[in-house]
Protein backbone atom coordinates (compact mmCIF):
# COMPACT_ATOMS: atom_id res chain seq x y z
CA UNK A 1 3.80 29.57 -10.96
CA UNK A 2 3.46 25.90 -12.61
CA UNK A 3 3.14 24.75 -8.73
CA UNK A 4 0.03 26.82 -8.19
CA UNK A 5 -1.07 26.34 -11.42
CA UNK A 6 -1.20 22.27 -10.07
CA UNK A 7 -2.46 22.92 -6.90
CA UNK A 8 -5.71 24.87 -9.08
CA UNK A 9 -6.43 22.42 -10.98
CA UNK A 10 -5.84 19.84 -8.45
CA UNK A 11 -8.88 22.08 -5.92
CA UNK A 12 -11.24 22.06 -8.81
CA UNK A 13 -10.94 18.85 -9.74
CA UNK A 14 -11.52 17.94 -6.12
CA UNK A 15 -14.70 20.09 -6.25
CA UNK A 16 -15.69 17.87 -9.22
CA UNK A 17 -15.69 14.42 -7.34
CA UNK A 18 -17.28 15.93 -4.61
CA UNK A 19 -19.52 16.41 -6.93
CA UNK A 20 -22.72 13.64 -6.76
CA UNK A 21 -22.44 12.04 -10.28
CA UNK A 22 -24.44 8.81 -11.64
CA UNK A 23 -22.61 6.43 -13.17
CA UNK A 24 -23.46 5.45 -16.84
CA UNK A 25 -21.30 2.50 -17.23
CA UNK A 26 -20.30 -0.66 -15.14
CA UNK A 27 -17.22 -0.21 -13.60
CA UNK A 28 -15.37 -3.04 -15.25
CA UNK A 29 -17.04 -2.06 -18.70
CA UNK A 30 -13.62 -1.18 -20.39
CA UNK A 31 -10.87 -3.74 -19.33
CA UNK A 32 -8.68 -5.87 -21.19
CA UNK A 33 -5.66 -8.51 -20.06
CA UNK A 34 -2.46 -7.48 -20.80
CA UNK A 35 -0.44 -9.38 -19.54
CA UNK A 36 0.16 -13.04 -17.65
CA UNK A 37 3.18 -14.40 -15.19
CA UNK A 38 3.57 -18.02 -14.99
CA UNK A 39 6.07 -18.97 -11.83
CA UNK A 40 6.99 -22.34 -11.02
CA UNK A 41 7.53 -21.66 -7.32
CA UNK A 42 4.58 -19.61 -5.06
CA UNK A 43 4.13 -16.03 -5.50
CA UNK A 44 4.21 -13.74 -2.64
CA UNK A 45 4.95 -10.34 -1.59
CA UNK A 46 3.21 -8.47 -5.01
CA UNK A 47 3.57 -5.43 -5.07
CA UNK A 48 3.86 -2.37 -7.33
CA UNK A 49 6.85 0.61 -7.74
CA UNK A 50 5.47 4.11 -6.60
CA UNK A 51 4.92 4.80 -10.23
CA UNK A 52 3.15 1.90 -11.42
CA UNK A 53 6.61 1.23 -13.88
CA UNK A 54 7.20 -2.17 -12.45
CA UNK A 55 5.55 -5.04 -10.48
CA UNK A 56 7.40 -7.13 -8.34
CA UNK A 57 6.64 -10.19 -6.71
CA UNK A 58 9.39 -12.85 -5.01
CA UNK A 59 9.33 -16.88 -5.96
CA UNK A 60 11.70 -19.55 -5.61
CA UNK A 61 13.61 -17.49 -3.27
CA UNK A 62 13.99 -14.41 -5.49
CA UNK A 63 12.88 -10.67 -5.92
CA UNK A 64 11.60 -10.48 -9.27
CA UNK A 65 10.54 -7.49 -11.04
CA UNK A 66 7.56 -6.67 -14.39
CA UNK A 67 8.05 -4.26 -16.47
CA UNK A 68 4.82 -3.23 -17.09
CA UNK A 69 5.98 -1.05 -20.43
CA UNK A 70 6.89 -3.72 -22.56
CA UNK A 71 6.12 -7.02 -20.72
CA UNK A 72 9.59 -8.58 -19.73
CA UNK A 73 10.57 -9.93 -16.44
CA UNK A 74 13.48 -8.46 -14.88
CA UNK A 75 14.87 -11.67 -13.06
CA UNK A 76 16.81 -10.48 -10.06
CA UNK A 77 19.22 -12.77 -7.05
CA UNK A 78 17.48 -10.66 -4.40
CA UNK A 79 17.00 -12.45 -1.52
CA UNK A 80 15.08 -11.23 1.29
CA UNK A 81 12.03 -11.13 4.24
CA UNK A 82 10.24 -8.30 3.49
CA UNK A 83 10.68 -5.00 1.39
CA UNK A 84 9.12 -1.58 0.55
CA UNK A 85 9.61 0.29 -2.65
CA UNK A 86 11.06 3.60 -1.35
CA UNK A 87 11.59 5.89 -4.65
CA UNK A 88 11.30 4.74 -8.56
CA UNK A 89 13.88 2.40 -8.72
CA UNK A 90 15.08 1.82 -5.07
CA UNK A 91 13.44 -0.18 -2.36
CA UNK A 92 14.18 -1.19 1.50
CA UNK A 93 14.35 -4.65 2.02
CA UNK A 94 14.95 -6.87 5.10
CA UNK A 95 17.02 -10.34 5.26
CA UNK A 96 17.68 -12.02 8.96
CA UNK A 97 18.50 -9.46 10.96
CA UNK A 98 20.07 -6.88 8.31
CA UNK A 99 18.50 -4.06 6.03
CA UNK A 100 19.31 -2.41 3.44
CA UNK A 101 19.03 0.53 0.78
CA UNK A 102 19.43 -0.98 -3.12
CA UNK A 103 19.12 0.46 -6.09
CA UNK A 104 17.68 -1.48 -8.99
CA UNK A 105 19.01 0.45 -11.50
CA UNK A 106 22.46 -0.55 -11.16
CA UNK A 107 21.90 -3.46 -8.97
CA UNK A 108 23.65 -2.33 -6.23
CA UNK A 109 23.66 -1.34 -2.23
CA UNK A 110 23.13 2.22 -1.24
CA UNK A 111 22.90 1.87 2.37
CA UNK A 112 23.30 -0.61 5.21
CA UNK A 113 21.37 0.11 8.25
CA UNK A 114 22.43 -0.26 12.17
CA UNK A 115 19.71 -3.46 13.29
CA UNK A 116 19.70 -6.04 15.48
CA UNK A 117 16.26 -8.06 15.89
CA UNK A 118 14.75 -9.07 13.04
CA UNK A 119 12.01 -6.92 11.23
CA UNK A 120 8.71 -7.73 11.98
CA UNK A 121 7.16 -4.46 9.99
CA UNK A 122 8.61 -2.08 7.32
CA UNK A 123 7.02 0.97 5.91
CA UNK A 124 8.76 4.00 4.38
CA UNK A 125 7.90 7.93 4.23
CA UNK A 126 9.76 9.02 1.21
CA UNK A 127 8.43 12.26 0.89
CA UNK A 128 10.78 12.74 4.52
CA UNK A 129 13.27 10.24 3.20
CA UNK A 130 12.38 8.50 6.37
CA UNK A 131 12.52 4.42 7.06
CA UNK A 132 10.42 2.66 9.66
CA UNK A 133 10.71 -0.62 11.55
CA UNK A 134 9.15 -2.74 14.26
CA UNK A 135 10.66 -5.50 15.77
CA UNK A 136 9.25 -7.43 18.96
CA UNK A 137 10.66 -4.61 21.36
CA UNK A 138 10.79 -1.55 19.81
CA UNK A 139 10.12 0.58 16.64
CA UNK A 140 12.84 2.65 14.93
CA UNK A 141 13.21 5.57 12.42
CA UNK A 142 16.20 6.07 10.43
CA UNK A 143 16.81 8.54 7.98
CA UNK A 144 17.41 7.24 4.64
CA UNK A 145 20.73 9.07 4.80
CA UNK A 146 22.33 7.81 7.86
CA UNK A 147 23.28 4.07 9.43
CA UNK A 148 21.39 4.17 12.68
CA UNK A 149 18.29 5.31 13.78
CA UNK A 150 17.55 9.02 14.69
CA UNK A 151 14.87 7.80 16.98
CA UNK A 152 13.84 4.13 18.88
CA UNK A 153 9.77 3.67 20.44
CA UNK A 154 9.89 1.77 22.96
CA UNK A 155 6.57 -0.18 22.32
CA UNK A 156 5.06 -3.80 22.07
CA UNK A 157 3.56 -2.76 18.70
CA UNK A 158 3.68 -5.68 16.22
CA UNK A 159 1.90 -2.98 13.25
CA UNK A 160 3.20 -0.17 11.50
CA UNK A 161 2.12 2.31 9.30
CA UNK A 162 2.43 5.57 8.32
CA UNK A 163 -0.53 8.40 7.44
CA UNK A 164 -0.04 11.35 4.65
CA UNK A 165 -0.02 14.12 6.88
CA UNK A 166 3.27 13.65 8.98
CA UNK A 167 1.50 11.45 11.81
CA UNK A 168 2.89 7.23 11.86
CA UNK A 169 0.31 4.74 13.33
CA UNK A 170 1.29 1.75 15.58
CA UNK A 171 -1.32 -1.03 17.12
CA UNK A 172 -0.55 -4.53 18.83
CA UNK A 173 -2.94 -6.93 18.90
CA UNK A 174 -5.32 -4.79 21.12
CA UNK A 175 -4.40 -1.57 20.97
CA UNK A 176 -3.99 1.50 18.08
CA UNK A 177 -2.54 4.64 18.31
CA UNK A 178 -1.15 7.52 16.50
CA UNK A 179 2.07 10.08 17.11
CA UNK A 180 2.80 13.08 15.22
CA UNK A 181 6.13 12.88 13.31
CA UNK A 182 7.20 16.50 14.01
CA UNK A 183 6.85 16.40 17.79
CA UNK A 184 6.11 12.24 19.06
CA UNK A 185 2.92 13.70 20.48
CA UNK A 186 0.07 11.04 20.39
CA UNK A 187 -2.62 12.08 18.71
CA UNK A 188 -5.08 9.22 18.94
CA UNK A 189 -4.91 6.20 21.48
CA UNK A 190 -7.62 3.82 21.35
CA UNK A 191 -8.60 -0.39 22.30
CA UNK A 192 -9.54 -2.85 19.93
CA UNK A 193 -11.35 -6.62 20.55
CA UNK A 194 -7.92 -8.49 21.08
CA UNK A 195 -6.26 -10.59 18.04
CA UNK A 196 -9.27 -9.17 16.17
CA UNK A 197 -7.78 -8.51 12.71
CA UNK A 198 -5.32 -10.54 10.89
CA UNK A 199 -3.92 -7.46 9.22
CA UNK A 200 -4.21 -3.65 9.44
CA UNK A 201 -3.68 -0.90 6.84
CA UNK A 202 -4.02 3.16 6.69
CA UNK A 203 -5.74 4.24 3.57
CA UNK A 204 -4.29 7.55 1.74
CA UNK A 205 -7.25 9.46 3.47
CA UNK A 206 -6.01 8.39 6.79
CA UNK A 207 -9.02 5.88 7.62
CA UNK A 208 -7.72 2.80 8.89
CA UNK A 209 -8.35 -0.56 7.25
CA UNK A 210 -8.10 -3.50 9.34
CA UNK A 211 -9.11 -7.80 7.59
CA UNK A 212 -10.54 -10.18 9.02
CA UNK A 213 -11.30 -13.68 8.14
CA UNK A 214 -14.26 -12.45 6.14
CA UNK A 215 -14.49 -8.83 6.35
CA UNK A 216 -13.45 -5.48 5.90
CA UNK A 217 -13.50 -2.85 8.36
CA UNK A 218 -12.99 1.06 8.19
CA UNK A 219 -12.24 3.37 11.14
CA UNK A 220 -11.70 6.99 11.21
CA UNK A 221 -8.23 8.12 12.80
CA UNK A 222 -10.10 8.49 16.38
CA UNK A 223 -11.13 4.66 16.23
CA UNK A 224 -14.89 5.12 15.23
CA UNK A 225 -16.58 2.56 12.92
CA UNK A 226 -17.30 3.95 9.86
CA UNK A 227 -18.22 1.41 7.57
CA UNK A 228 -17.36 -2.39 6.82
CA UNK A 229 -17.76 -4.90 4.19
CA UNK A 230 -18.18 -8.68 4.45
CA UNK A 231 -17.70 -11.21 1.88
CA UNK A 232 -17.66 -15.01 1.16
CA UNK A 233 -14.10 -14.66 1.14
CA UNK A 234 -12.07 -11.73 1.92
CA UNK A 235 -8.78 -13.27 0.66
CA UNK A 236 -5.96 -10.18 0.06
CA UNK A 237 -7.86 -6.94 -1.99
CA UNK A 238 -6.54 -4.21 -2.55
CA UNK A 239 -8.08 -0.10 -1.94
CA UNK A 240 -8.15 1.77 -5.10
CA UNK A 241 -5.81 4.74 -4.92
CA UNK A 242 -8.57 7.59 -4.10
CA UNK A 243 -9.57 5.39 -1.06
CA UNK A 244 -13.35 4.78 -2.33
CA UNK A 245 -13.06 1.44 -3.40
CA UNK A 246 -12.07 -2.02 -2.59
CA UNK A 247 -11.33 -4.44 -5.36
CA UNK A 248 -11.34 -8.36 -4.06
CA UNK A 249 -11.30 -11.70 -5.73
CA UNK A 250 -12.47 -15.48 -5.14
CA UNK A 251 -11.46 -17.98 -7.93
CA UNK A 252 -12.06 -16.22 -11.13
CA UNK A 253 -13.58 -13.65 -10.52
CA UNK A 254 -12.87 -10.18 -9.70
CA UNK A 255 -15.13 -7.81 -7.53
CA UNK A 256 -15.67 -4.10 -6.70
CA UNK A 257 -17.32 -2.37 -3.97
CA UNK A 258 -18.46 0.98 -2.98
CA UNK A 259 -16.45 1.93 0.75
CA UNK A 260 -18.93 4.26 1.45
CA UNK A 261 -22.00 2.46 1.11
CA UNK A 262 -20.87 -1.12 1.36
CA UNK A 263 -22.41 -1.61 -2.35
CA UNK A 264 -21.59 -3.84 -4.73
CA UNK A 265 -20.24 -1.95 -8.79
CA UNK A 266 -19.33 -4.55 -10.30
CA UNK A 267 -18.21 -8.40 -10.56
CA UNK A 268 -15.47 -9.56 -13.74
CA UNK A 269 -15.08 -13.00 -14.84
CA UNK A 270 -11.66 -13.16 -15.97
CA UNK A 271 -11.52 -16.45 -17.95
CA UNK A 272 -14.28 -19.60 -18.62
CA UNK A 273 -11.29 -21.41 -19.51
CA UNK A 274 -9.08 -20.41 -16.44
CA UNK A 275 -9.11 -22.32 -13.47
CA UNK A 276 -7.11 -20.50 -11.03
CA UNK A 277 -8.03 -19.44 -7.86
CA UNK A 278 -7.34 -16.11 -7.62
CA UNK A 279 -6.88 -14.63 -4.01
CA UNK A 280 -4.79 -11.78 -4.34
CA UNK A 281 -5.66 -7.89 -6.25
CA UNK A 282 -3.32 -5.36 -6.47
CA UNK A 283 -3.58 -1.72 -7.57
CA UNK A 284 -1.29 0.17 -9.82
CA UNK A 285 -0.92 3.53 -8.28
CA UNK A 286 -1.47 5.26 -11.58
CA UNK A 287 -5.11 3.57 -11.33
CA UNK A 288 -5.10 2.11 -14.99
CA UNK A 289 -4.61 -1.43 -14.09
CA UNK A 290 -4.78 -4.01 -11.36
CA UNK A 291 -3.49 -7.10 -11.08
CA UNK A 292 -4.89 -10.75 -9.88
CA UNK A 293 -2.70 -13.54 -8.77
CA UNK A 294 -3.31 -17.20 -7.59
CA UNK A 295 -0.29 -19.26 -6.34
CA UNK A 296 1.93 -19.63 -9.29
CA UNK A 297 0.42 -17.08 -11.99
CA UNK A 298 -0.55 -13.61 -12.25
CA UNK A 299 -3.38 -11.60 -14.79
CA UNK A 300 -2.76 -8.00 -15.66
CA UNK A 301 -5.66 -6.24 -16.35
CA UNK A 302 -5.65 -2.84 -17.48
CA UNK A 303 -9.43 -0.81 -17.25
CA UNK A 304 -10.86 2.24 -17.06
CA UNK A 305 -12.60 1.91 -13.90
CA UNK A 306 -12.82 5.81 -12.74
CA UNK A 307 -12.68 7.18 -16.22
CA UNK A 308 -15.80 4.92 -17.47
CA UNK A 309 -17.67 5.13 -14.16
CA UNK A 310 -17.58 8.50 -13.07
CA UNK A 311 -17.53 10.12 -16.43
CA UNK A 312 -14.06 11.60 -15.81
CA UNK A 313 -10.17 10.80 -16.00
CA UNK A 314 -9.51 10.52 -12.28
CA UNK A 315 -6.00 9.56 -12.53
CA UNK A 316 -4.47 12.40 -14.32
CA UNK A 317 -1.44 12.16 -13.57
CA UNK A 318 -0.54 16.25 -13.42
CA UNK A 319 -0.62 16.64 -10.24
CA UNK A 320 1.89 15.22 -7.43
CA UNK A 321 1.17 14.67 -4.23
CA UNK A 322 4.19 15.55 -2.50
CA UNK A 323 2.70 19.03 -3.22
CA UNK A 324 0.86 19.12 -0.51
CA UNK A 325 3.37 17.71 1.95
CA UNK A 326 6.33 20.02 3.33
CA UNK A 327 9.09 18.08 4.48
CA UNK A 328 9.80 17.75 8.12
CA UNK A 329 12.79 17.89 10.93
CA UNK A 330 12.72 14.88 13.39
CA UNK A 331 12.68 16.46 16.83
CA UNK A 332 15.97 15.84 18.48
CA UNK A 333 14.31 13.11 20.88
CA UNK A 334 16.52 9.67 20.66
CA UNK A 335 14.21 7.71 22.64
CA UNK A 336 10.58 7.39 23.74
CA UNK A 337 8.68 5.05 25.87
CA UNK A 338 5.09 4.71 25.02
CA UNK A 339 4.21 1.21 26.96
């Protein structure tokens, strides 16, 4: 009953953005800092938990972690390649040519998994409890439960991502297609201009995203050009959690743009006094705050982009979105080839 009572309110309130609305405010109209991280080493890897409790970012050789409720640094000895928050307070991370499952809660290692290149791609599924990797040869799945991998891709894939609706996306430097979870059928299979991106992304609405040196652009799952937008300086931005927006910044200042129709909202200055350049936004999935980082600091700034602009509180938080995904069985398949 309180599941389809969700699922309701989560269709009309889909009828309501569908809904054409004009905005009344500027999109950054209500924002305020909250928050600033001063590192003494460069700041990489930023990234929020699935909630939006915690930011972490690695310096100096160490995972570090934000808690975004009351402002303290969790300082951790985590060292590592590459990681991917998997649940609230666990994450997959990657050293040499080990990975693991740790909890930050108690500090500790959950899993160990069965590799032996090094990682050159991680993403996770957790709503399947499902791990993915790519190395130079091959791309693996493991299930979060077990050591090795219930299935290995033979591909020359040097990408990985996955999509919301069971299907995981893998592209090389010229090529991008798409298998379905359930069954390893492909589903799309299309070229690209070779080494034309320097990095590629699936949005929540399963458009992909793939950066260039100045731009931005959007393809449907079947490879079509949709939209793109260019900039000055695309630096690392970040896709606002409903997929309609892309937030970038160049020195101090902080800009939004429509997906859709390539227009600019909105442009924030985030200090007179600061001289930072700024080059990297993230998002907090709860959509109440965003982050901007340079090479040794970071700004939190918390706004109410969606609520101010479209007259509505857009990021309710009643309604998850492992609702509408049933989990699914791996096929019993061990190995595929899809050179």
């Amino acid at each position: 009953m309180v599941k389809n009572f969700i699922e309701d309110k989560y269709q009309s309130f889909e009828n309501v953005m569908q809904m054409e609305h004009e905005p009344t405010h500027r999109y950054f109209e209500k924002h305020r800092e909250t928050g600033r991280i001063n590192a003494n080493g460069k700041i990489k890897n930023i990234s929020y938990n699935p909630t939006g409790e915690f930011l972490s970012f690695y310096t100096e050789g160490k995972l570090n972690h934000y808690r975004i409720k009351d402002k303290k640094v969790v300082y951790s000895s985590l060292q590592l390649d590459k990681y991917k928050w998997f649940q609230r307070h666990t994450l997959i991370y990657t050293k040499n040519n080990t990975m693991k499952y740790y909890s930050l809660y108690d500090n500790s290692i959950l899993r160990d998994f069965e590799i032996k290149e090094s990682v050159m791609n991680l993403e996770v599924d957790s709503v399947n409890d499902l791990v993915l990797a790519s190395t130079a040869s091959k791309t693996a799945i493991w299930d979060i439960r077990c050591k090795n991998p219930v299935v290995e891709i033979n591909s020359c894939s040097t990408h990985l991502s996955t999509i919301n609706d069971n299907k995981c996306m893998l592209a090389s430097n010229d090529k991008i297609y798409a298998f379905d979870l359930r069954n390893y059928k492909k589903s799309s299979d299309f070229f690209i201009q070779p080494n034309f991106y320097n990095s590629i992304s699936l949005l929540d609405n399963g458009d992909i995203m793939m950066k260039t040196e100045s731009s931005y652009y959007f393809l449907n799952s079947e490879g079509e050009l949709k939209t793109f937008i260019t900039l000055e300086n695309s630096n690392s931005g970040a896709i606002t959690p409903d997929s309609k927006n892309l937030l970038c910044c160049s020195k101090n200042y902080v800009f939004s743009y429509a997906i859709d129709t390539r227009k600019k909202l909105d442009s924030l200055e985030l200090s007179k006094k600061d001289h930072n350049a700024y080059h990297t936004v993230r998002v907090n999935p709860q959509g109440n705050q965003f982050v901007v980082a340079s090479d040794k600091s970071m700004m939190l700034i918390n706004w109410d982009g969606w609520r101010w602009y479209y007259g509505i509180d857009f990021y309710t938080r009643w309604y998850d979105k492992s609702y509408k995904r049933d989990k699914i069985t791996l096929p019993s398949k061990n190995n595929i080839n899809y050179n």
